[in-house]
C-alpha atoms as a PDB file:
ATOM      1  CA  UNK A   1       0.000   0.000   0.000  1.00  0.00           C
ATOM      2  CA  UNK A   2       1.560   3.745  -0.841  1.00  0.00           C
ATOM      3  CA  UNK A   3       0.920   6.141   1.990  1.00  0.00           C
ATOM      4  CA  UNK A   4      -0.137   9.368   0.563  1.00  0.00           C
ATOM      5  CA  UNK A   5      -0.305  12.450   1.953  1.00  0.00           C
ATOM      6  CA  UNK A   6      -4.286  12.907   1.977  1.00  0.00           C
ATOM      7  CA  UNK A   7      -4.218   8.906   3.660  1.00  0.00           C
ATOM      8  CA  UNK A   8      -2.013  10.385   6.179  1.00  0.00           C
ATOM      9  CA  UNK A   9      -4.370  13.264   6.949  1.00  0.00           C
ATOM     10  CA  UNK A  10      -6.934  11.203   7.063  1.00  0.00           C
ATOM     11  CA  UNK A  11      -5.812   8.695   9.644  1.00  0.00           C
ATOM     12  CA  UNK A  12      -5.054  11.894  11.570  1.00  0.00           C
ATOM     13  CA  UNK A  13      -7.972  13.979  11.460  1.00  0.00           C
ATOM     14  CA  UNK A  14      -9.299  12.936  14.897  1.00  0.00           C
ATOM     15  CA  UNK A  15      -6.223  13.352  16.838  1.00  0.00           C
ATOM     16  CA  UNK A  16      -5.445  16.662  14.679  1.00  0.00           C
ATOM     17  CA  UNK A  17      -9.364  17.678  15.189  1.00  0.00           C
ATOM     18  CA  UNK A  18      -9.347  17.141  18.882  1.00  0.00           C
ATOM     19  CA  UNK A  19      -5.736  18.972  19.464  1.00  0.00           C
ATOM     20  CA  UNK A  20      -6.801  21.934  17.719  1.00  0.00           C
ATOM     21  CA  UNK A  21     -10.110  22.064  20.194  1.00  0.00           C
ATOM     22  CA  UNK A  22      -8.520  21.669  23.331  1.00  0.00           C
ATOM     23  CA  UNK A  23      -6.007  24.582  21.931  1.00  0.00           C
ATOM     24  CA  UNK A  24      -8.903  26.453  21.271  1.00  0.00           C
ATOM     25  CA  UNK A  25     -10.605  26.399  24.593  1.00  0.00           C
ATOM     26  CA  UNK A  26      -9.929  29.439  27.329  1.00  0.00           C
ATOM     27  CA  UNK A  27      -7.443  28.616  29.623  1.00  0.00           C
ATOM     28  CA  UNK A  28      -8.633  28.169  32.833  1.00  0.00           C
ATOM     29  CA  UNK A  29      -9.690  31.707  34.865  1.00  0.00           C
ATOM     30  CA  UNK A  30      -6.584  32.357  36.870  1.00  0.00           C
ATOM     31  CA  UNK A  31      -3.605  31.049  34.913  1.00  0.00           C
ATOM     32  CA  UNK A  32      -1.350  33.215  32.607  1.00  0.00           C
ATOM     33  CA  UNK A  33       0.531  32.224  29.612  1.00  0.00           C
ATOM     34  CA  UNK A  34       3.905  32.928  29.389  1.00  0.00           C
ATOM     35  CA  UNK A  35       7.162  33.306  26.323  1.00  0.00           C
ATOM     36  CA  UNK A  36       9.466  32.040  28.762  1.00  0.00           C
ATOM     37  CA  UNK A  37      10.857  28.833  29.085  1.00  0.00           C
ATOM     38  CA  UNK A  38      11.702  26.896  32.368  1.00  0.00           C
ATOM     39  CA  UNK A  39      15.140  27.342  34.000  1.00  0.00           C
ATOM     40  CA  UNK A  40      18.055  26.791  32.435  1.00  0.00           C
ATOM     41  CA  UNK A  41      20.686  24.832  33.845  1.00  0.00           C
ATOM     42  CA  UNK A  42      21.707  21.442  33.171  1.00  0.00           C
ATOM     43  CA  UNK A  43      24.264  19.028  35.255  1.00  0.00           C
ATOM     44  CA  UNK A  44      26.448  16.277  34.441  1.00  0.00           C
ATOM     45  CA  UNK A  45      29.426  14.912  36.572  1.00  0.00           C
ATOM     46  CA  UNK A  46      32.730  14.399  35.419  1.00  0.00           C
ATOM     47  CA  UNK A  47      34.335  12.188  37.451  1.00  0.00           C
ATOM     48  CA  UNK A  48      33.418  13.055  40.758  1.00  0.00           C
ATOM     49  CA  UNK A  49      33.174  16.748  40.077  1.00  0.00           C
ATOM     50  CA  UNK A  50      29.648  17.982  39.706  1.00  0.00           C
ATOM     51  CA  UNK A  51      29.411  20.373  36.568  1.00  0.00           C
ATOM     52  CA  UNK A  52      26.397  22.826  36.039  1.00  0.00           C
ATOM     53  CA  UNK A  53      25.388  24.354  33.010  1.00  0.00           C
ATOM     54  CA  UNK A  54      24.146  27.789  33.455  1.00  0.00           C
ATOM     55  CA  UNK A  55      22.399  29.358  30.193  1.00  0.00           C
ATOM     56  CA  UNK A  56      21.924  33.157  30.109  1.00  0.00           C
ATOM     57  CA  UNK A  57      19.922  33.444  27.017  1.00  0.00           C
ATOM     58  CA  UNK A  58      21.131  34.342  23.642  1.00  0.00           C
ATOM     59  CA  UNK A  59      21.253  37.714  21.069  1.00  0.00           C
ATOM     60  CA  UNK A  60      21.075  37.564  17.205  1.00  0.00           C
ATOM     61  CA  UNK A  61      23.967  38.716  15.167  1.00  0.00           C
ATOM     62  CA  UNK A  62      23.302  39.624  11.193  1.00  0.00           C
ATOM     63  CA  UNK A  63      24.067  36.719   9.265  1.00  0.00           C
ATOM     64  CA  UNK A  64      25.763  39.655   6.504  1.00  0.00           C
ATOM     65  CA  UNK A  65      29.458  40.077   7.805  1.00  0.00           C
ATOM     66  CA  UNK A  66      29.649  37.581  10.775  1.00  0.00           C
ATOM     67  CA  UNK A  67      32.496  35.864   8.706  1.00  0.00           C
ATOM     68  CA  UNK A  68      35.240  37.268   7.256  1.00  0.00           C
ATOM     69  CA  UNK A  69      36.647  34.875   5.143  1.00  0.00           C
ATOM     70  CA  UNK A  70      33.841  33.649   3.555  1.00  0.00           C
ATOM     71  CA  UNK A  71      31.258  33.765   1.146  1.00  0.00           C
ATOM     72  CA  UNK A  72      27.844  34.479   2.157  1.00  0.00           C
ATOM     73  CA  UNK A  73      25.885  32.256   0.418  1.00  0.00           C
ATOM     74  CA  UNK A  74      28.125  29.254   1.736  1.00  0.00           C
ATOM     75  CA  UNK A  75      27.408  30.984   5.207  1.00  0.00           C
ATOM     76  CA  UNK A  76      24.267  30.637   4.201  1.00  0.00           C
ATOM     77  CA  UNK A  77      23.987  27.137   3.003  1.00  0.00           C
ATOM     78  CA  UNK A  78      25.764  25.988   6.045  1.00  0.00           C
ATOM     79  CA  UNK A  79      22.851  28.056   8.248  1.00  0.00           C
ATOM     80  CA  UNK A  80      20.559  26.095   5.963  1.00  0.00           C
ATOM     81  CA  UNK A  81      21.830  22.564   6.835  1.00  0.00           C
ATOM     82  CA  UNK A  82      21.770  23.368  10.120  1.00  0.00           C
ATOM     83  CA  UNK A  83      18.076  24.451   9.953  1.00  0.00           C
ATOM     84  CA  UNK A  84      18.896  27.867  11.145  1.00  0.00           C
ATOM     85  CA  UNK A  85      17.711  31.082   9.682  1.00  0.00           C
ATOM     86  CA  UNK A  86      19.436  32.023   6.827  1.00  0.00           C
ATOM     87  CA  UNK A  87      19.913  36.205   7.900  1.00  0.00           C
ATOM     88  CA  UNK A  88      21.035  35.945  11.116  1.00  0.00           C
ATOM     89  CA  UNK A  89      22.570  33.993  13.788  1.00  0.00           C
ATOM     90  CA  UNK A  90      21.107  33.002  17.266  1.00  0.00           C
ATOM     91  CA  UNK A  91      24.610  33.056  19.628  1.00  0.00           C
ATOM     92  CA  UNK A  92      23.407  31.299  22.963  1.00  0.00           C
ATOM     93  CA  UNK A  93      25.568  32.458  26.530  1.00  0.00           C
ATOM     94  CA  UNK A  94      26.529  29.468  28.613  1.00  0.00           C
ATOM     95  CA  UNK A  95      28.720  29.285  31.747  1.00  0.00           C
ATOM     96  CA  UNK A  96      29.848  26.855  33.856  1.00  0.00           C
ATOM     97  CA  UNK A  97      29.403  26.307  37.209  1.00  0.00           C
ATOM     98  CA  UNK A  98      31.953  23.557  39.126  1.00  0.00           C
ATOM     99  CA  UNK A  99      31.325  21.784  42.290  1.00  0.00           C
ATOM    100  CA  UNK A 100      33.496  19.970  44.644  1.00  0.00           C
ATOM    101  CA  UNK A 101      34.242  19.608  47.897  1.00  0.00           C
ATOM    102  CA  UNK A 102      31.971  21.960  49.000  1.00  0.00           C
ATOM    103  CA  UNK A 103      33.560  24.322  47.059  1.00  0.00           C
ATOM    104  CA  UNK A 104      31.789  26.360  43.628  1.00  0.00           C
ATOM    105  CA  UNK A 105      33.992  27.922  40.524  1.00  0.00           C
ATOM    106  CA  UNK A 106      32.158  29.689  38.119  1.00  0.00           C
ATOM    107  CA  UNK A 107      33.970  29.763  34.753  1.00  0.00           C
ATOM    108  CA  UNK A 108      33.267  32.988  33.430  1.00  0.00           C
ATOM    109  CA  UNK A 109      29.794  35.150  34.513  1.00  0.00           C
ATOM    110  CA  UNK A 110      27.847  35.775  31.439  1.00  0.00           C
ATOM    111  CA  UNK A 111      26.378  39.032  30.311  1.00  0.00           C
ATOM    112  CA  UNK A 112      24.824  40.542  33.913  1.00  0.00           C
ATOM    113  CA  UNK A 113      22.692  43.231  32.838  1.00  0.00           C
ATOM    114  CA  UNK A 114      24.694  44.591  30.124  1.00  0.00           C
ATOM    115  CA  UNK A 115      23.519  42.213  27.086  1.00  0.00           C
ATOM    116  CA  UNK A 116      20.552  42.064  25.208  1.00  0.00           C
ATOM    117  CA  UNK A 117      17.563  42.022  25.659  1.00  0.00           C
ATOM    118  CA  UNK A 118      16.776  37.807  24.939  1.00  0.00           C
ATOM    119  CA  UNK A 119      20.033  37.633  27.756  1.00  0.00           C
ATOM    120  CA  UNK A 120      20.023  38.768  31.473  1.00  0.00           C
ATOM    121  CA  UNK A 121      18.498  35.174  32.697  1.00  0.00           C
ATOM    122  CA  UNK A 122      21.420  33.810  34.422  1.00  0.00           C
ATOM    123  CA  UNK A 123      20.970  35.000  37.934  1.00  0.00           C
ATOM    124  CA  UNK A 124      17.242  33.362  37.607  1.00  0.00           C
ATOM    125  CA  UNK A 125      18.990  30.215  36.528  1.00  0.00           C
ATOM    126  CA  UNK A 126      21.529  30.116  38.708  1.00  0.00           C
ATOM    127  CA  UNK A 127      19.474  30.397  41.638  1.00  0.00           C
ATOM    128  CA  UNK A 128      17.316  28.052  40.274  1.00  0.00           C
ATOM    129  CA  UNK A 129      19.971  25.553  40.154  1.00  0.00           C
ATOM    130  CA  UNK A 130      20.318  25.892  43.542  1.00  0.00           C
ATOM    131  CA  UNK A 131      23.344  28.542  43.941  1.00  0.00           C
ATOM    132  CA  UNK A 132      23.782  31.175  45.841  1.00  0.00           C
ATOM    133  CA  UNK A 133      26.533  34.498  44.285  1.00  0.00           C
ATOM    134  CA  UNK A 134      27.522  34.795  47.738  1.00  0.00           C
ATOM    135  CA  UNK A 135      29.043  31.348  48.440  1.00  0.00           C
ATOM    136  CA  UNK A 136      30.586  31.361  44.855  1.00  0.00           C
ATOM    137  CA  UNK A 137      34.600  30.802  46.036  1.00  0.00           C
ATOM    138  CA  UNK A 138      35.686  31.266  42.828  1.00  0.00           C
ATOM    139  CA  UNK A 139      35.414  33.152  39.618  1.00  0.00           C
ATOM    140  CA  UNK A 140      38.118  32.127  36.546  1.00  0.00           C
ATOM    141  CA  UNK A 141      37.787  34.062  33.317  1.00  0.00           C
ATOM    142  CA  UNK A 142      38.509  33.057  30.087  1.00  0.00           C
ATOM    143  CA  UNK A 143      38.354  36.362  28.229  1.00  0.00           C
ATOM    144  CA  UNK A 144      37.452  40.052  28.682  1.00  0.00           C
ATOM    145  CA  UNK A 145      34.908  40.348  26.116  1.00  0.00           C
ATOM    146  CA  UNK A 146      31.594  41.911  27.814  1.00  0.00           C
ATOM    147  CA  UNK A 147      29.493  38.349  27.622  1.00  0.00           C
ATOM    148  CA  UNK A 148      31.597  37.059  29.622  1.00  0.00           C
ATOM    149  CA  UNK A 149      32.762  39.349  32.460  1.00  0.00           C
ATOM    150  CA  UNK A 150      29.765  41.767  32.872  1.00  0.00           C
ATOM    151  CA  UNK A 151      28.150  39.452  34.821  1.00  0.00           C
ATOM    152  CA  UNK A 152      31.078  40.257  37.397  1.00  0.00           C
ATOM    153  CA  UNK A 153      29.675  43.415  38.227  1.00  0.00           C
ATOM    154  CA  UNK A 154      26.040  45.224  37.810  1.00  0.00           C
ATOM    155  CA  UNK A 155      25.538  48.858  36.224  1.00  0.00           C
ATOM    156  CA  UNK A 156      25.430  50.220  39.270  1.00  0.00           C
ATOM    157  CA  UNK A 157      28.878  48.969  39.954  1.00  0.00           C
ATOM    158  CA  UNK A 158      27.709  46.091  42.439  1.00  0.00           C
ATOM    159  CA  UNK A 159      29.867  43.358  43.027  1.00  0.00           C
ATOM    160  CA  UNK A 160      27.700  40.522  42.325  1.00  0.00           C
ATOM    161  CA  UNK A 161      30.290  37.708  43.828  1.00  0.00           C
ATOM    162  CA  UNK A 162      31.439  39.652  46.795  1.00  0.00           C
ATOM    163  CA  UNK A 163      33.720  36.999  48.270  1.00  0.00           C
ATOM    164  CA  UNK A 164      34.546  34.950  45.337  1.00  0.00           C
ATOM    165  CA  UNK A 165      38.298  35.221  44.655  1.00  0.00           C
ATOM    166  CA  UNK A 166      38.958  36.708  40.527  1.00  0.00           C
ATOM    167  CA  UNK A 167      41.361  34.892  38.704  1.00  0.00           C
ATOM    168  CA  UNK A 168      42.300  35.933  34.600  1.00  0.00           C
ATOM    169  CA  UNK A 169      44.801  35.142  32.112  1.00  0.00           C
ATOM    170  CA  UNK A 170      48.098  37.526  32.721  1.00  0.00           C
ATOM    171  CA  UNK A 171      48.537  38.205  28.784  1.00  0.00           C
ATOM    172  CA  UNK A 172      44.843  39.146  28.879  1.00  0.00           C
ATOM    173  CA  UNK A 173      44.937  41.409  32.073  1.00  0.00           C
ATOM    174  CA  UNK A 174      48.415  42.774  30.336  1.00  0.00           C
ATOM    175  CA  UNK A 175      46.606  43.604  26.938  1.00  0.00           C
ATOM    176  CA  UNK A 176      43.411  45.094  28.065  1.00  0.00           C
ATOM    177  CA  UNK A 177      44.167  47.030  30.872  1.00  0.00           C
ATOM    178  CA  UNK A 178      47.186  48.827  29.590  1.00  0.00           C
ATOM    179  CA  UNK A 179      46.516  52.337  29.525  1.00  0.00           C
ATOM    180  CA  UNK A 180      48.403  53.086  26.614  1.00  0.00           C
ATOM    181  CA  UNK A 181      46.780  51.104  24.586  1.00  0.00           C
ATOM    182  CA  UNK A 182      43.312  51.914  25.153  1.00  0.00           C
ATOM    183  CA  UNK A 183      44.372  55.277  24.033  1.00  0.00           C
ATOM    184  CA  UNK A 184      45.904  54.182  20.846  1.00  0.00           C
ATOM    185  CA  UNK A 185      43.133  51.893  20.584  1.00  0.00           C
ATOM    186  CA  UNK A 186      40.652  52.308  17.072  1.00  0.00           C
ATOM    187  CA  UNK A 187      37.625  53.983  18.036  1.00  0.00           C
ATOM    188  CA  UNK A 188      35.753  50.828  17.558  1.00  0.00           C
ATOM    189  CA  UNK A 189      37.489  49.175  20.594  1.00  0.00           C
ATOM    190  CA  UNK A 190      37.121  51.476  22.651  1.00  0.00           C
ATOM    191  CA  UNK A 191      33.911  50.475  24.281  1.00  0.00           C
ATOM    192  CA  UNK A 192      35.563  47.160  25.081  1.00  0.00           C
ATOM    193  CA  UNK A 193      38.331  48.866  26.950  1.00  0.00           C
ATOM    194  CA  UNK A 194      36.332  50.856  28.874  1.00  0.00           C
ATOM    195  CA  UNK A 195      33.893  47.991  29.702  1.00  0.00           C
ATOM    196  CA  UNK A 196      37.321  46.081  30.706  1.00  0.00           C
ATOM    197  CA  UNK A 197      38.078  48.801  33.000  1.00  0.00           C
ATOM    198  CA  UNK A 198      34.971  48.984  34.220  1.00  0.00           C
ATOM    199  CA  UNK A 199      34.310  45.596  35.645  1.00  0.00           C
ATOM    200  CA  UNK A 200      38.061  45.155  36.711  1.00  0.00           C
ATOM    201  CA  UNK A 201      39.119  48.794  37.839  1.00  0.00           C
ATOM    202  CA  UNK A 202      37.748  48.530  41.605  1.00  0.00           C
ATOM    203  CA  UNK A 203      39.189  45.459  42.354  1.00  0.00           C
ATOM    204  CA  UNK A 204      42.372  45.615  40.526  1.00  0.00           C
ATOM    205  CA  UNK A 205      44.447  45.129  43.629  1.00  0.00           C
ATOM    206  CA  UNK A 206      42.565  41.809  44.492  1.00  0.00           C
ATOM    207  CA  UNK A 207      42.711  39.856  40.744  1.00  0.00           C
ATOM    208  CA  UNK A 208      44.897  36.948  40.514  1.00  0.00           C
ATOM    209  CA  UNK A 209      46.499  36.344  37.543  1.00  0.00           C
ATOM    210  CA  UNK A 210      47.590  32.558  36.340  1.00  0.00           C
ATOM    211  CA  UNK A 211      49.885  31.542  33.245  1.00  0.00           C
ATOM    212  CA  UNK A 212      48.647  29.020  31.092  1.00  0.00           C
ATOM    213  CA  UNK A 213      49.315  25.845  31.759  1.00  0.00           C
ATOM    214  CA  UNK A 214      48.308  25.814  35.159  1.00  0.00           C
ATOM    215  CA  UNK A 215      46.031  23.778  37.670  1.00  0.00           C
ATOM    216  CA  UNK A 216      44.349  27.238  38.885  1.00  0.00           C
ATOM    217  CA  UNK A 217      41.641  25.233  40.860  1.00  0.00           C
ATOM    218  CA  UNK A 218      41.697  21.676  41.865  1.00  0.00           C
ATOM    219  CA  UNK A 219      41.405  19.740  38.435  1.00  0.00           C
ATOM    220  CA  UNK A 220      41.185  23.008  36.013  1.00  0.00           C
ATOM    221  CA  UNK A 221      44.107  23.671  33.976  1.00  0.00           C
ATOM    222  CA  UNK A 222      44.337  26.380  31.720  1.00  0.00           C
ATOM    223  CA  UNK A 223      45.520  25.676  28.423  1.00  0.00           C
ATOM    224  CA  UNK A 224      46.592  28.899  26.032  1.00  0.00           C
ATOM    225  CA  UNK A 225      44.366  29.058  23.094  1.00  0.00           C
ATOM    226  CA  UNK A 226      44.956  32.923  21.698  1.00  0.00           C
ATOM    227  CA  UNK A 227      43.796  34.387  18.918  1.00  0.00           C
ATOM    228  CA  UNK A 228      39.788  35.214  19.473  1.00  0.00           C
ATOM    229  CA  UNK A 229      41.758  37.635  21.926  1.00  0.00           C
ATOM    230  CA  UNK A 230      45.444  37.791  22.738  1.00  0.00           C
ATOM    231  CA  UNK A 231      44.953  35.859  26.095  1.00  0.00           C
ATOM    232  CA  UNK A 232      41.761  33.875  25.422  1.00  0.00           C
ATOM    233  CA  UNK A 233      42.024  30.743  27.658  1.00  0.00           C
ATOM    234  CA  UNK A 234      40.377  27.355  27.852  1.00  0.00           C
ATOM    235  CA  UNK A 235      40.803  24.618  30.173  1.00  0.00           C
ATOM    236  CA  UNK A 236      41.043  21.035  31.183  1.00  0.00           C
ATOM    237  CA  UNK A 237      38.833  19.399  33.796  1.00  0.00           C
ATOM    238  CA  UNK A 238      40.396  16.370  34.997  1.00  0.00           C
ATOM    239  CA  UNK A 239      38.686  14.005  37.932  1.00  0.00           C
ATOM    240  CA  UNK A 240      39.762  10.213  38.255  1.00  0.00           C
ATOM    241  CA  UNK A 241      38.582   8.736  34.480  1.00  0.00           C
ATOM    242  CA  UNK A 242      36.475  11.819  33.563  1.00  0.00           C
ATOM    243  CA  UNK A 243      37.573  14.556  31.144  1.00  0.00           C
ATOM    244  CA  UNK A 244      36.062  17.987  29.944  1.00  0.00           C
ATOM    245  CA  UNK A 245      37.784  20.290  27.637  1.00  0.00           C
ATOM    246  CA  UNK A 246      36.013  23.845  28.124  1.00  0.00           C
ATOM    247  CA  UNK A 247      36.819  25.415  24.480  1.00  0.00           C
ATOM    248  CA  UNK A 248      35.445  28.792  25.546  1.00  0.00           C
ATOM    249  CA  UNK A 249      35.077  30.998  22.564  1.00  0.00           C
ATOM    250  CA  UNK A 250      37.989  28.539  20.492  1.00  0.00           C
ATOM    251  CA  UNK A 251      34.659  27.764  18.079  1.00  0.00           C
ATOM    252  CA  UNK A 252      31.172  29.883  18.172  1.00  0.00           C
ATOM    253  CA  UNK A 253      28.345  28.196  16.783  1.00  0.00           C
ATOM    254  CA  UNK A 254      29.101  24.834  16.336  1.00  0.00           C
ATOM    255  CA  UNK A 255      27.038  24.936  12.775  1.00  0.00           C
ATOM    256  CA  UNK A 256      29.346  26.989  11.445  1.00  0.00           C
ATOM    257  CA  UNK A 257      33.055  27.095  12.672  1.00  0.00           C
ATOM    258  CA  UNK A 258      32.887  23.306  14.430  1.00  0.00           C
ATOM    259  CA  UNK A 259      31.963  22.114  10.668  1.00  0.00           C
ATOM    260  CA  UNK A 260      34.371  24.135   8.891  1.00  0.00           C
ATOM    261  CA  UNK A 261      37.192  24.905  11.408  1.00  0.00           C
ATOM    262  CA  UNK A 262      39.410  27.710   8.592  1.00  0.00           C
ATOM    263  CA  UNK A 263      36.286  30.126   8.708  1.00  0.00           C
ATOM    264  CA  UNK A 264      36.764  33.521  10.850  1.00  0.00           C
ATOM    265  CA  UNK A 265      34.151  35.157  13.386  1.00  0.00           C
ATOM    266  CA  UNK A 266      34.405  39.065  13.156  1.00  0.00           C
ATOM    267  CA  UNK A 267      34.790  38.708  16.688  1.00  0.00           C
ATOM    268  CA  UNK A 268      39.236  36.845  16.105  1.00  0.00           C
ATOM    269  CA  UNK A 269      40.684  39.609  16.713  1.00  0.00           C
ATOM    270  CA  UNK A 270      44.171  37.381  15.122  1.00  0.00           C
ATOM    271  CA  UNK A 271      42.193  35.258  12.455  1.00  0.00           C
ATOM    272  CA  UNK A 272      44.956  32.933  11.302  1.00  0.00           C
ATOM    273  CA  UNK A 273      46.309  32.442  15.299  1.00  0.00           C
ATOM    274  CA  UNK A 274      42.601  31.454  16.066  1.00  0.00           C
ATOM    275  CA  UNK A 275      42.323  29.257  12.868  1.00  0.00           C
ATOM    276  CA  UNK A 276      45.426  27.420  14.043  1.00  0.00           C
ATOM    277  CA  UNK A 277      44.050  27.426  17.855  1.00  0.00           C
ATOM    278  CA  UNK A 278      40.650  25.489  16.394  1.00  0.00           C
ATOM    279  CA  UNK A 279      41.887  22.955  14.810  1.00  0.00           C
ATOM    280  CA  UNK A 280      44.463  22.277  17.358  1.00  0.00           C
ATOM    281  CA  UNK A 281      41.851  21.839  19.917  1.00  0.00           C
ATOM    282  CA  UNK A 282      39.219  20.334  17.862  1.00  0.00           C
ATOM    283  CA  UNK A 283      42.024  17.769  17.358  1.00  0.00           C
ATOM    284  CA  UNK A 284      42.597  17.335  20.787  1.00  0.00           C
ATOM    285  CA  UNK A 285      38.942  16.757  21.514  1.00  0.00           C
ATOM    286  CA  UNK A 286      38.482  14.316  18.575  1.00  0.00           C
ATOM    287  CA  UNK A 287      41.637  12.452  19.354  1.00  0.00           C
ATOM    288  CA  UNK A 288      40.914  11.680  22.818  1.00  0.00           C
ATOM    289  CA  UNK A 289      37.062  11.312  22.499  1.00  0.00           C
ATOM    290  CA  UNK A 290      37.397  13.919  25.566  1.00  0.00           C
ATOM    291  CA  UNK A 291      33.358  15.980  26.565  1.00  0.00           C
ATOM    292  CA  UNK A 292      33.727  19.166  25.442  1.00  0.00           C
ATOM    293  CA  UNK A 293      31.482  22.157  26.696  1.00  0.00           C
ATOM    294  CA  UNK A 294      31.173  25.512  24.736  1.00  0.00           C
ATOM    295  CA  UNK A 295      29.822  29.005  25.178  1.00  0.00           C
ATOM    296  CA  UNK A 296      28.301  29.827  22.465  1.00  0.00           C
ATOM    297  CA  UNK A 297      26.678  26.261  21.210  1.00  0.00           C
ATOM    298  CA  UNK A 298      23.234  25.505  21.512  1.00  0.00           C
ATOM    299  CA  UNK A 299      22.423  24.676  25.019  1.00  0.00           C
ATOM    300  CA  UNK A 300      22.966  22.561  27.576  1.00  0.00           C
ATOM    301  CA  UNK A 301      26.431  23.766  24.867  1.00  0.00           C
ATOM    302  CA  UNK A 302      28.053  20.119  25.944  1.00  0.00           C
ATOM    303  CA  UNK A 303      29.056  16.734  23.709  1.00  0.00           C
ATOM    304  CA  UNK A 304      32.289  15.263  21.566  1.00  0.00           C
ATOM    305  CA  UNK A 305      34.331  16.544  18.770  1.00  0.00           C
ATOM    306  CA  UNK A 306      34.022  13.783  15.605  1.00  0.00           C
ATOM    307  CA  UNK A 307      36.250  14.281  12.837  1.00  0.00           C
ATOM    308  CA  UNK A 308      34.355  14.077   9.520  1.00  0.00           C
ATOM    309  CA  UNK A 309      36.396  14.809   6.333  1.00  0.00           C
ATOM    310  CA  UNK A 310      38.170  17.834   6.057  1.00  0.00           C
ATOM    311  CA  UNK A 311      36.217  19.181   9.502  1.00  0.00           C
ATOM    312  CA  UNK A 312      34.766  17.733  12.530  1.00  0.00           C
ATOM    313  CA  UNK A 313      31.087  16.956  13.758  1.00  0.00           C
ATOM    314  CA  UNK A 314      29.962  18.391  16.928  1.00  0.00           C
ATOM    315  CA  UNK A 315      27.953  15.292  18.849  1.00  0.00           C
ATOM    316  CA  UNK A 316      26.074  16.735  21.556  1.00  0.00           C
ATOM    317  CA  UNK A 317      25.537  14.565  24.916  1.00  0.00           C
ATOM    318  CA  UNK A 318      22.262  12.643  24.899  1.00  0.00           C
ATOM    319  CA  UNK A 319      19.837  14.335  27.832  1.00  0.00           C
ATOM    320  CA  UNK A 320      19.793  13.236  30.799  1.00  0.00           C
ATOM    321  CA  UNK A 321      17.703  13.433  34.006  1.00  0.00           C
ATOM    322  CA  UNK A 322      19.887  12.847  36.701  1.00  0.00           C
ATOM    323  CA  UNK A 323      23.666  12.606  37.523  1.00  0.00           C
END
């Protein structure tokens, strides 16, 4: 028998008939309806250190310019296979939140209230995950680009983790907060200078800075991956058999610079360093079938690096309910 599409309808037009009536109906008088979705944060252990997702929403970027060294209709096309829209690009904002011993280390803070409008909902998810900002111990930064330090410290200039201990990447304190160059800086940096100095500038004393390399927390080694910024940082979680390799901002979207590792984000400030960076890392990831978590991927942002021809697959974790 061929299965056509009016047969198809027509096995379904009670099911179909009786959705679209219960849709139909009032809600009940008292209840609201609502655009937003439930918390979001997501755990998984690795080893025996508990790891928590923490999503803070997501802003569109115009498709038209987001890559440098590309053409945009293959921009496009890739957007297509993905089944993302083909004039812009939804960038999610996840952190990390790291558990053990008692102890919680946030890796980097998201965009506080600073970002976009479809952002701001990490505080709501990180209390929702059962966290508290003032028993965070501490705070280690990949980066200094606003989405993921603003969430250090409000408008207002609040302190948000008020006794977390700060630690960044030296070259990246050494870049951005160097007078000198701010002022030499193109106008269209400036912003991210002053945003630098902002967040950092009233507790300068207080930051520790680590070399790559290093175990800056139990089990968290940073690893230098420059090139999206001069100091840009990811890490290695390490805990008896289980290992995470936090890419930061090595890749954005998966869709796009996971599947074809030589293309640019506007955002490299050092395209060809970066270039080199992703494909040494994806490399890493593929070769030792290691979890990877990014910021920018769709969340919970977690999964494995598979190499597929010329490029790599990003293989997201299957969901789970419980640790």
């Amino acid at each position: 028998m061929t299965l056509t599409r009016r047969a198809i309808l027509a096995s379904t037009a009670i099911p179909v008939a009786g959705s679209a009536l219960a849709q139909s109906s009032p809600a009940p008088q008292g209840t609201t309806t609502s655009s937003r979705q439930a918390p979001g944060y997501y755990r998984y252990k690795v080893g025996d250190i508990e790891v928590t997702a923490i999503n803070d929403g997501f802003a569109y970027r115009p498709l038209e310019g987001f890559i440098r060294n590309a053409e945009l209709n293959d921009v496009k096309k890739a957007m297509q296979d993905a089944f993302l829209p083909a004039d812009k690009i939804p960038l999610t904002f996840t952190t990390l939140a790291i558990r053990q011993n008692g102890r919680v280390t946030l890796i980097d803070t998201g965009n506080g209230d600073m970002g976009a409008p479809t952002s701001g909902t990490w505080m709501s998810n990180f209390r929702a995950a059962g966290f508290d900002p003032a028993q965070v111990d501490t705070v280690v930064i990949s980066h200094f680009h606003g989405d993921h330090i603003n969430g250090l410290r409000l408008k207002d200039g609040t302190a948000v983790f008020p006794k977390a201990e700060i630690m960044v990447p030296a070259q990246e304190w050494d870049f951005w907060m160097d007078d000198a160059r701010m002022s030499q800086a193109p106008e269209a940096m400036k912003g991210a200078f002053q945003g630098v100095h902002r967040v950092f500038d009233p507790v300068a004393k207080d930051v520790k800075r680590y070399d790559a390399g290093k175990e800056i927390v139990p089990g968290l080694t940073s690893i230098a991956t420059p090139g999206h910024t001069p100091g840009h940082t990811s890490y290695m979680l390490n805990s008896g058999q289980g290992k995470l390799i936090v890419m930061s901002d090595v890749t954005n979207h998966p869709a796009l610079f996971v599947r074809n590792p030589d293309w640019s984000a506007v955002f490299d400030m050092d395209a060809e360093t970066a270039r080199q960076t992703r494909h040494k890392m994806l490399d890493m990831a593929s070769a030792e079938r290691a979890q990877v978590a990014f910021y920018h991927a769709p969340f919970p942002a977690t999964g494995h690096i598979a190499k597929d021809g010329n490029g790599y697959r990003f293989v997201p974790v299957q969901w789970s309910s419980g640790l």
